[in-house]
Protein backbone atom coordinates (compact mmCIF):
# COMPACT_ATOMS: atom_id res chain seq x y z
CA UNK A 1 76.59 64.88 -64.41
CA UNK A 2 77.20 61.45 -63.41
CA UNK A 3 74.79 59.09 -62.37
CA UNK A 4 76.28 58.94 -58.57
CA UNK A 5 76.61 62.76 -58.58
CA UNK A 6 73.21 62.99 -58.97
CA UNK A 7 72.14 60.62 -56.51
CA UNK A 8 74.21 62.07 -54.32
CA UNK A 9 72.65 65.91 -55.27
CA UNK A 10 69.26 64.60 -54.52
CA UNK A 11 69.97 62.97 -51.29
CA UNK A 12 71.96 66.87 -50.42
CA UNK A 13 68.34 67.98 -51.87
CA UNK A 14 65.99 66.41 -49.17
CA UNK A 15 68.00 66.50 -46.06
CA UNK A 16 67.72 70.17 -46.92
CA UNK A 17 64.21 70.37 -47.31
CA UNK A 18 64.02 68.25 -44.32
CA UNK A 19 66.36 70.43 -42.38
CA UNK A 20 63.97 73.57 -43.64
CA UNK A 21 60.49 71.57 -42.84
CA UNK A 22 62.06 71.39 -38.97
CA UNK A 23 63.83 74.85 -38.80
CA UNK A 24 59.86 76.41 -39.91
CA UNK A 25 58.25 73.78 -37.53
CA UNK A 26 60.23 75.34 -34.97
CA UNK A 27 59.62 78.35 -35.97
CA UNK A 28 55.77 77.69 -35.74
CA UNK A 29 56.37 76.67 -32.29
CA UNK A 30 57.94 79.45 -31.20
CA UNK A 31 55.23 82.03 -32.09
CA UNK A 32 52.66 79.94 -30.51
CA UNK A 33 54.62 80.03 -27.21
CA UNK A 34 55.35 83.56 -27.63
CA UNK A 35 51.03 84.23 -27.95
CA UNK A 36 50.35 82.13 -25.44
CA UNK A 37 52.66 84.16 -23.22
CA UNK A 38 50.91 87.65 -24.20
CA UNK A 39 47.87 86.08 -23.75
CA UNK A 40 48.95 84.70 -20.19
CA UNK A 41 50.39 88.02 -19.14
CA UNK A 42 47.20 89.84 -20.29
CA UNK A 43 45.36 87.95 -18.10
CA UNK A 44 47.33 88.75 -15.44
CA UNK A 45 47.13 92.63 -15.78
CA UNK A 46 43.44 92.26 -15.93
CA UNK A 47 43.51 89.84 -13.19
CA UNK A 48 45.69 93.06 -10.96
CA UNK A 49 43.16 95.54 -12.22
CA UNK A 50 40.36 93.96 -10.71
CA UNK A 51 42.20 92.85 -7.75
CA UNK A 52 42.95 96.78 -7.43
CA UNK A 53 39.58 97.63 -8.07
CA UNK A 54 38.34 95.02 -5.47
CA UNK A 55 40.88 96.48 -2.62
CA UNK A 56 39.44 100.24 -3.40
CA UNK A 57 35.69 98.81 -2.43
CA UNK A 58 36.97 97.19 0.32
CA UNK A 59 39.07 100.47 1.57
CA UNK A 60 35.76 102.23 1.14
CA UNK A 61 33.18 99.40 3.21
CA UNK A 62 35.51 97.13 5.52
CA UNK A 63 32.69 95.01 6.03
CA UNK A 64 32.88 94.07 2.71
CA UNK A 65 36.05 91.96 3.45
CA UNK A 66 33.84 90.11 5.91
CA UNK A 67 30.93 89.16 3.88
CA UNK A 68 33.40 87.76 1.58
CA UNK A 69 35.07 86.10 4.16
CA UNK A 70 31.58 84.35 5.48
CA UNK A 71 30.95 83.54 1.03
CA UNK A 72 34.01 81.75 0.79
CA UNK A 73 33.43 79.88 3.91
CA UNK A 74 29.83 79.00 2.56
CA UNK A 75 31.32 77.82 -0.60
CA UNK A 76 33.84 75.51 1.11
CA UNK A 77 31.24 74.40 3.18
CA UNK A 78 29.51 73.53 0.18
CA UNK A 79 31.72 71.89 -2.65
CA UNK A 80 34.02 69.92 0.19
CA UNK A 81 30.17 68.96 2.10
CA UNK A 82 31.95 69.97 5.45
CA UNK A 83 31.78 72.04 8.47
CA UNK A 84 33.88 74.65 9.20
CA UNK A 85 35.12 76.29 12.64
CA UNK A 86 35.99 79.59 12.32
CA UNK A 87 36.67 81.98 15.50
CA UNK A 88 33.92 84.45 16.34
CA UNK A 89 35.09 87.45 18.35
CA UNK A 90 34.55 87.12 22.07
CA UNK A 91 31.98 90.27 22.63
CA UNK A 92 29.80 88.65 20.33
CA UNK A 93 29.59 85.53 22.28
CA UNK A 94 29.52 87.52 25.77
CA UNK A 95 26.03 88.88 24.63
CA UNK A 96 24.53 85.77 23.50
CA UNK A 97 25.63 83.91 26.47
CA UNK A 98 24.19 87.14 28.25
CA UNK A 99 20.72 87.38 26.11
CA UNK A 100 20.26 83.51 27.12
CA UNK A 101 20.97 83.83 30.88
């Protein structure tokens, strides 16, 4: 083999290995996507199972929806140092404007 030929052979020789470093980069890339989307959709069924779970103790005590309601208004109150209006139902307020009177 001539001198050029074998220049030439080499040069064929690491665009290959070049061209198979990037085709098993890729390849690496793809598998981490692919297990970070299994581990994203996991999280999402266990994310529905507890949101089922939650809506089953709140089917069973409806005044669990409201104590939550009041906790998440107490946490926004506190991280965002704010007050918050929120509507109180009108009987409520009939009987402590009557208690007062």
């Amino acid at each position: 083999m001539t001198p050029i030929l074998r220049a030439v052979a080499k040069g064929l020789a690491s665009k290959s290995a070049i061209n198979q470093a990037g085709a098993i980069a890729k390849q690496a890339e793809a598998e981490r996507e692919k297990r970070a989307k299994i581990i994203h959709a996991d999280g999402e069924c266990q994310a529905a199972a507890k949101l089922a779970e939650a809506a089953g103790v709140i089917n069973k005590e409806p005044v669990a929806l409201q104590l939550r309601y009041l906790q998440t208004l107490t946490e926004i109150g506190v991280e965002k140092n704010t007050t918050v209006v929120f509507p109180a139902p009108i009987d409520i307020l009939k009987n402590w404007m009557q208690g007062s009177s």
